[in-house]
N, C-alpha and C. Protein backbone atom coordinates (compact mmCIF):
# COMPACT_ATOMS: atom_id res chain seq x y z
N UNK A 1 5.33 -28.81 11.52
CA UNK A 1 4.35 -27.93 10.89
C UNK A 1 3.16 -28.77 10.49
N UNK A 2 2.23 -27.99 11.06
CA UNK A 2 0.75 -28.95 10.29
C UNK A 2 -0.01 -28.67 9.72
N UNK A 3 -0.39 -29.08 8.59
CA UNK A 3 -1.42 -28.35 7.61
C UNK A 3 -2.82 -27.83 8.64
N UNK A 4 -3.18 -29.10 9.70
CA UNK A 4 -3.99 -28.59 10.25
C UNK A 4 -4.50 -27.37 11.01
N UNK A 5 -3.89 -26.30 11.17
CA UNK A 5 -3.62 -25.11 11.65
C UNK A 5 -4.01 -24.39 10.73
N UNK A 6 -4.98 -23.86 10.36
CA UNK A 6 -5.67 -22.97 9.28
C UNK A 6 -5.93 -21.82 9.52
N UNK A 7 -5.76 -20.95 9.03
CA UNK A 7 -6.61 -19.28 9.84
C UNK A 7 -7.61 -19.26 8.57
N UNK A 8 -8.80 -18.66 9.56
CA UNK A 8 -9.33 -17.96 8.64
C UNK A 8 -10.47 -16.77 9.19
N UNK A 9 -11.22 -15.94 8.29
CA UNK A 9 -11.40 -14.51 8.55
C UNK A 9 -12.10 -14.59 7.47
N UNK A 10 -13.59 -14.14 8.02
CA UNK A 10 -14.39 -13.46 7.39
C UNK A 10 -14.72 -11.87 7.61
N UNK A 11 -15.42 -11.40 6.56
CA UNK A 11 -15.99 -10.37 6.76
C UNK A 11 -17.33 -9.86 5.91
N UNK A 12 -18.12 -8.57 5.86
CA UNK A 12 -18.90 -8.60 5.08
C UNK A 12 -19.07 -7.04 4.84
N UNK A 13 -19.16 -7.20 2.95
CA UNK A 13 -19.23 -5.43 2.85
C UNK A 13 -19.57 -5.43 1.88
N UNK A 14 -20.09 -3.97 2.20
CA UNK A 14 -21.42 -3.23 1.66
C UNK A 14 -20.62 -2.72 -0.40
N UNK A 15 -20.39 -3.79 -1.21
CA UNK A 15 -20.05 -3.69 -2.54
C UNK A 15 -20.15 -5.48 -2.84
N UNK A 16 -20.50 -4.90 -4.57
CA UNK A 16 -20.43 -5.91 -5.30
C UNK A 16 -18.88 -6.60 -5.03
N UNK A 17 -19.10 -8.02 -5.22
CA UNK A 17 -17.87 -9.05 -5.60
C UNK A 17 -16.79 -8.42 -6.81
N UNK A 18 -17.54 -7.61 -8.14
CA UNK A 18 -16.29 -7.39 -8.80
C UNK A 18 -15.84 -5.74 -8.20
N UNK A 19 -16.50 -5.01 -7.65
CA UNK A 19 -16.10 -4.14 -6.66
C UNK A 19 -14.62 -4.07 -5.57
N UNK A 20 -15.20 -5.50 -5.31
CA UNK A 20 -14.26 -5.59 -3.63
C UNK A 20 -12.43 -6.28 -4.42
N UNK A 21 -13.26 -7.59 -5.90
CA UNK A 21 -11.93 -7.38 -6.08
C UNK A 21 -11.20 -6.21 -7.23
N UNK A 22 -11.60 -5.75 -7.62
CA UNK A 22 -10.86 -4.57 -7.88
C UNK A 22 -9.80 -3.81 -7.03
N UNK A 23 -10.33 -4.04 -6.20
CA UNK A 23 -10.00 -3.21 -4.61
C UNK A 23 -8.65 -3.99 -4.05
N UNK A 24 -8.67 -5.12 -4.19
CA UNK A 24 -8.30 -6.74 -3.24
C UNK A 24 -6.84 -6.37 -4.04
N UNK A 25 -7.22 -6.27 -5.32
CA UNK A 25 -6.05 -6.54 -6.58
C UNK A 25 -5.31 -5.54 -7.00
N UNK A 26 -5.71 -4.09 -6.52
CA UNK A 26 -5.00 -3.06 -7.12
C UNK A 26 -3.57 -2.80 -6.74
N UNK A 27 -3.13 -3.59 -5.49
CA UNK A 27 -2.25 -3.36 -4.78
C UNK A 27 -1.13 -4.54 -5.02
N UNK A 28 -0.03 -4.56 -4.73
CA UNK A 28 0.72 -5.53 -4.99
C UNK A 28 0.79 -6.18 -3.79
N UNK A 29 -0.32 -7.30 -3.58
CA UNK A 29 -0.29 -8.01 -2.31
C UNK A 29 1.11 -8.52 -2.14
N UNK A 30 2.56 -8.92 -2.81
CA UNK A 30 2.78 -10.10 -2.43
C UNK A 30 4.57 -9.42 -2.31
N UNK A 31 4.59 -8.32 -1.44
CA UNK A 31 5.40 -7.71 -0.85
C UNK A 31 6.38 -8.77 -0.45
N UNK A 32 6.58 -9.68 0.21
CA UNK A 32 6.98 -10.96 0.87
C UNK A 32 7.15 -12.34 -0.18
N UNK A 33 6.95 -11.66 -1.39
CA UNK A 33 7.51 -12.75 -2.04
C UNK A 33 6.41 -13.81 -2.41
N UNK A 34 5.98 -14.66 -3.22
CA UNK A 34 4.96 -14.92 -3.73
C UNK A 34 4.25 -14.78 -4.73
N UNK A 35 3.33 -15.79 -5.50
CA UNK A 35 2.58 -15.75 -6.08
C UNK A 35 1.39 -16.45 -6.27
N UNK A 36 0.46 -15.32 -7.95
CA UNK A 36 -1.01 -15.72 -8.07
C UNK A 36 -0.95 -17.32 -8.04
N UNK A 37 -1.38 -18.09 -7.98
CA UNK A 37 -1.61 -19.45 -8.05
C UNK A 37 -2.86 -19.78 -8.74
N UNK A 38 -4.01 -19.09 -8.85
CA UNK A 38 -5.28 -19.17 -9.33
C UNK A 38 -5.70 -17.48 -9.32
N UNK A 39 -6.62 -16.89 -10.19
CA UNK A 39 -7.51 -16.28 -10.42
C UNK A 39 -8.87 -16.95 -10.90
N UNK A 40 -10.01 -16.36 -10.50
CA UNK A 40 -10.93 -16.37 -11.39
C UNK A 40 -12.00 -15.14 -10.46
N UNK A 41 -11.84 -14.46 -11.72
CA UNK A 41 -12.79 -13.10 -10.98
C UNK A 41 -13.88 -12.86 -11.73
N UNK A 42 -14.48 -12.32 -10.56
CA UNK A 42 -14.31 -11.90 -9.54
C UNK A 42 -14.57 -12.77 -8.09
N UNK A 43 -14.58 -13.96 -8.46
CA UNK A 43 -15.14 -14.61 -7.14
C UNK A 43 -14.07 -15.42 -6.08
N UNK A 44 -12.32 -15.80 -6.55
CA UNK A 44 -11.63 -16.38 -6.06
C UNK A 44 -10.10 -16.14 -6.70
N UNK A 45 -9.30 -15.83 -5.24
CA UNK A 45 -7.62 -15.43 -5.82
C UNK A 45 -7.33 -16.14 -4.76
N UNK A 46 -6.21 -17.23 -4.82
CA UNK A 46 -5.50 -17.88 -4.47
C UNK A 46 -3.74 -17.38 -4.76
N UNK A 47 -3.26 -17.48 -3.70
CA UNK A 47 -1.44 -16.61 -3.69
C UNK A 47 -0.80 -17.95 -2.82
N UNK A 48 0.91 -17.57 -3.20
CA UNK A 48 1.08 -18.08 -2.37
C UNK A 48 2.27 -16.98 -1.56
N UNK A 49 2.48 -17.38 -0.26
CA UNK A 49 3.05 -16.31 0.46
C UNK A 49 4.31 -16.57 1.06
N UNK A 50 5.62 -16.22 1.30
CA UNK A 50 6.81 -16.82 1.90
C UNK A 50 6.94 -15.51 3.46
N UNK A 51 6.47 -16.21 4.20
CA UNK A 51 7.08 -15.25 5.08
C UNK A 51 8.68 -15.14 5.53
N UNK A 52 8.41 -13.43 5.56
CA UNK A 52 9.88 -12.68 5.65
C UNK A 52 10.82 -13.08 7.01
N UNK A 53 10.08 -13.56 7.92
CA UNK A 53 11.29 -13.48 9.58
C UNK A 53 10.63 -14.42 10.23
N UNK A 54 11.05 -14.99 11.00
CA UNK A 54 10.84 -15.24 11.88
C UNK A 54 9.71 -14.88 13.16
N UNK A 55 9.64 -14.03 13.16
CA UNK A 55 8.45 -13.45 14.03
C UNK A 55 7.03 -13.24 13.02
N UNK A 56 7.04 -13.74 12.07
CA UNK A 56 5.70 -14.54 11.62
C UNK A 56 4.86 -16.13 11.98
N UNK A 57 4.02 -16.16 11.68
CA UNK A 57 3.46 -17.24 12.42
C UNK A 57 3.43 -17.91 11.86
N UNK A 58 4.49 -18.33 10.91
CA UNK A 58 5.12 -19.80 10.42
C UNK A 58 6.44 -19.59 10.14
N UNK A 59 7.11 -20.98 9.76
CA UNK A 59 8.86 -20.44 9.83
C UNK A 59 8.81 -19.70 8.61
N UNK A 60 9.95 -19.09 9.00
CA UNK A 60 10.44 -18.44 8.01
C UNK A 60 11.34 -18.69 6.47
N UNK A 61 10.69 -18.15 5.32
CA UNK A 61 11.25 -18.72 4.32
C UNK A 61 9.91 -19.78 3.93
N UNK A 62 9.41 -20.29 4.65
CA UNK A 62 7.96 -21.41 4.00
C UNK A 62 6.66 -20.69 3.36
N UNK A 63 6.55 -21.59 2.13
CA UNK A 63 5.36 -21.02 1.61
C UNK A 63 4.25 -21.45 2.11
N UNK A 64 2.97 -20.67 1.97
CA UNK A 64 1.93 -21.26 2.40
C UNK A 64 1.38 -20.48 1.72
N UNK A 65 -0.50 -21.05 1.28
CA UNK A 65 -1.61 -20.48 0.55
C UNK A 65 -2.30 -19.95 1.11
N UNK A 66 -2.61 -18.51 0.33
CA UNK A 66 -3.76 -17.72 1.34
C UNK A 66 -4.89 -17.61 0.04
N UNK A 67 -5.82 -18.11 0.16
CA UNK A 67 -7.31 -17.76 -0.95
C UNK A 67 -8.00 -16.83 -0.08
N UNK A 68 -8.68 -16.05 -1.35
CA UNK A 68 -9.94 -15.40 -1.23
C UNK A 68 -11.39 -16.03 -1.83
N UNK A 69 -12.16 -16.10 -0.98
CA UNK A 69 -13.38 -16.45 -1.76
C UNK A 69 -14.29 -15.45 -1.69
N UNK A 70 -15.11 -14.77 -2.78
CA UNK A 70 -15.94 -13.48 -2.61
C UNK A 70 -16.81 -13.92 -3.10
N UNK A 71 -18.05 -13.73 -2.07
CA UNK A 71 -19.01 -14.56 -2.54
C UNK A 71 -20.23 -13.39 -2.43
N UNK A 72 -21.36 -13.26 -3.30
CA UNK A 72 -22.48 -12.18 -3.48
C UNK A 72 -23.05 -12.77 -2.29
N UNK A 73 -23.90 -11.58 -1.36
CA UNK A 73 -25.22 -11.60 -0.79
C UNK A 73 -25.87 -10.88 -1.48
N UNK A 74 -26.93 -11.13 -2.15
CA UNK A 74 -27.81 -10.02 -2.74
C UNK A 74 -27.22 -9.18 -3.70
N UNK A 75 -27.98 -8.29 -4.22
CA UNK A 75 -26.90 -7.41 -5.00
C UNK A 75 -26.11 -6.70 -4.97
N UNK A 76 -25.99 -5.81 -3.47
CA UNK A 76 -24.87 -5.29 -3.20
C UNK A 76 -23.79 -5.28 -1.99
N UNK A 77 -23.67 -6.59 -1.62
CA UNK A 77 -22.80 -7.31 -0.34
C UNK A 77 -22.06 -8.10 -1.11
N UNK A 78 -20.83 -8.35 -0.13
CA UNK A 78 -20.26 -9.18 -0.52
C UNK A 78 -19.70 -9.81 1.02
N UNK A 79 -19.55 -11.28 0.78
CA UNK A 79 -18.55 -12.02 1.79
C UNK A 79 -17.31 -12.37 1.61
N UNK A 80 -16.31 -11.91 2.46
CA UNK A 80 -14.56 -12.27 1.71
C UNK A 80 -14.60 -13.41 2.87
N UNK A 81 -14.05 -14.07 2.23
CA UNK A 81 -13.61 -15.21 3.37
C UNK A 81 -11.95 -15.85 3.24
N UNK A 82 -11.16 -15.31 4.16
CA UNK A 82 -9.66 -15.45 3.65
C UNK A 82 -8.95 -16.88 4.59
N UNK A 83 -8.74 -17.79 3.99
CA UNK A 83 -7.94 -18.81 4.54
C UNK A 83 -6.25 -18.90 4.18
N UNK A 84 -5.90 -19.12 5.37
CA UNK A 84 -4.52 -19.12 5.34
C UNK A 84 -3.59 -20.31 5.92
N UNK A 85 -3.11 -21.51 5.04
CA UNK A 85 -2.35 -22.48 5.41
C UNK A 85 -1.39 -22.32 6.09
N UNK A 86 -0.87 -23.49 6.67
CA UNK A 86 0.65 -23.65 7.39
C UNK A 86 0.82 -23.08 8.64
N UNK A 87 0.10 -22.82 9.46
CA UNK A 87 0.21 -22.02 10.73
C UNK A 87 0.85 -23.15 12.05
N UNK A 88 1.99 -22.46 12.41
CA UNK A 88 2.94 -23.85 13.04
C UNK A 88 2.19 -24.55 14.24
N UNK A 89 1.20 -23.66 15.06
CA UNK A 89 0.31 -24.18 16.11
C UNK A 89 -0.85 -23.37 15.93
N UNK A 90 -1.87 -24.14 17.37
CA UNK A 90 -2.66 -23.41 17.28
C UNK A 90 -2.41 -21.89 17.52
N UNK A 91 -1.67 -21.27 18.90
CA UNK A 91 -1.63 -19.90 19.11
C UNK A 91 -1.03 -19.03 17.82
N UNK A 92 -0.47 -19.61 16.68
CA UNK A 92 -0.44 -19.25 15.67
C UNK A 92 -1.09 -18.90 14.75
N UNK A 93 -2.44 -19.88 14.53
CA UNK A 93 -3.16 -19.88 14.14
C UNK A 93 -4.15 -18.83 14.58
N UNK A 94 -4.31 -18.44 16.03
CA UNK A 94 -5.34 -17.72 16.56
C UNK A 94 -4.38 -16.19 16.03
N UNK A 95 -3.10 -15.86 16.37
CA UNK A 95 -2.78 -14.61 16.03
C UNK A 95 -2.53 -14.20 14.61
N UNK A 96 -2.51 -15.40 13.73
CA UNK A 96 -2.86 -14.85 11.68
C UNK A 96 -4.44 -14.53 12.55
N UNK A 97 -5.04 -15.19 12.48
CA UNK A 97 -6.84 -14.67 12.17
C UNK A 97 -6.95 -13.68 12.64
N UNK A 98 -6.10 -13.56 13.92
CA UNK A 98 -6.50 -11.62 14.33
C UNK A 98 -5.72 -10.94 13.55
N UNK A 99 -4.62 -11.30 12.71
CA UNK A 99 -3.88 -10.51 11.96
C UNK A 99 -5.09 -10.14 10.45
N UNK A 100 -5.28 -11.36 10.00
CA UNK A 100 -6.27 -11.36 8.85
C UNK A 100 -7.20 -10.53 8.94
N UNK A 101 -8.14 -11.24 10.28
CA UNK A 101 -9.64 -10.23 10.42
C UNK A 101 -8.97 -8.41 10.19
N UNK A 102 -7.93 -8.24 10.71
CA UNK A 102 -7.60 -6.67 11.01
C UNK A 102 -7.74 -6.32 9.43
N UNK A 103 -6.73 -7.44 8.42
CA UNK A 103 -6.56 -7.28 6.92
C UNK A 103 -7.99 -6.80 6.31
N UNK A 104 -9.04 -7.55 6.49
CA UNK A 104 -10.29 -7.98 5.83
C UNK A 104 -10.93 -6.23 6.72
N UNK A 105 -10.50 -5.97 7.42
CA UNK A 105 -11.43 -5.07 8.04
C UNK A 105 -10.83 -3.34 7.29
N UNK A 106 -10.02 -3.70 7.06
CA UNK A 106 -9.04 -2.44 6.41
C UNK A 106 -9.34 -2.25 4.85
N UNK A 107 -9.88 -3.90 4.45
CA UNK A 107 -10.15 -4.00 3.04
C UNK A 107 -11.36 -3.29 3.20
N UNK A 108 -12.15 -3.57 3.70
CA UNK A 108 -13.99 -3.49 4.50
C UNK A 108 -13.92 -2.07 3.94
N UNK A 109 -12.91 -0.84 4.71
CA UNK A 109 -13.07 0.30 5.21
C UNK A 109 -12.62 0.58 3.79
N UNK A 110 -11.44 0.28 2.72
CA UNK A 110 -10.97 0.98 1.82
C UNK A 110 -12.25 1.00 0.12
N UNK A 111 -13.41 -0.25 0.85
CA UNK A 111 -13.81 -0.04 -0.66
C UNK A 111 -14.98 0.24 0.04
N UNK A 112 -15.22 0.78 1.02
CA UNK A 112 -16.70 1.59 1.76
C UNK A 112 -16.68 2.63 1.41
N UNK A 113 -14.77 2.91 1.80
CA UNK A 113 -14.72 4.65 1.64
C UNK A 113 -15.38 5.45 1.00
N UNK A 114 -16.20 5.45 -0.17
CA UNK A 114 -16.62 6.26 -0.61
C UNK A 114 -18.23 6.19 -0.73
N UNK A 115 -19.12 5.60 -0.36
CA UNK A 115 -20.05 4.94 0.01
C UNK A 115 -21.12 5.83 0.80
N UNK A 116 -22.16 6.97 0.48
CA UNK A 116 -22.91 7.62 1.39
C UNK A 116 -23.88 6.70 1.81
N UNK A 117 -24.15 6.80 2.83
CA UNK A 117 -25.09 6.24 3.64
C UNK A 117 -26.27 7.50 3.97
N UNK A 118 -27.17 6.82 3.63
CA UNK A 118 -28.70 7.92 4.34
C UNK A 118 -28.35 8.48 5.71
């Protein structure tokens, strides 16, 4: 296993930083076992995560750290940028980030939802 194997996933949406984490946090991310490791909000949550089986993209039973960093564009954007340790190779690494980006894009859609646009 190598630390060097990192995922990570950005995205960008249309709400404030304490907006998105409101949003990030309402839910009990850590289904799989895990914990907060750091807060400081609204701009950074750090977890840690044990995946459940085997058919995750690190062994199973190992922890690894996933942070958020939410960072302002302007006054009403925000950038999530989610990194995720321990990924056993690269093709591992490439299928968390498509797993993540999907995460970050679902987050995108749940705190848009209500959001009129002209």
């Amino acid at each position: 296993m190598s630390d060097d194997h990192v995922a990570t996933a950005t995205v960008q949406i249309r709400a404030t930083p304490r907006e998105v984490w409101a949003v990030l946090t309402e839910d009990d991310p850590f289904e799989h076992g895990g914990e907060v490791v750091l807060a400081e909000e609204p701009h950074r949550l750090v977890t840690t995560r044990v995946a459940p089986t085997s058919e995750e993209p690190v062994v199973a039973g190992e922890s690894h750290t996933v942070s958020y960093v939410l960072e302002p564009i302007g006054d009403d954007r925000t950038r999530v940028v989610l990194t995720e340790d321990h990924q056993a190779d690269e093709a591992d690494r490439a299928r968390a980030e498509a797993d993540r980006t999907a995460a970050l894009e679902a987050l995108r859609a749940e705190v848009e939802k209500d959001i009129v646009t002209d």
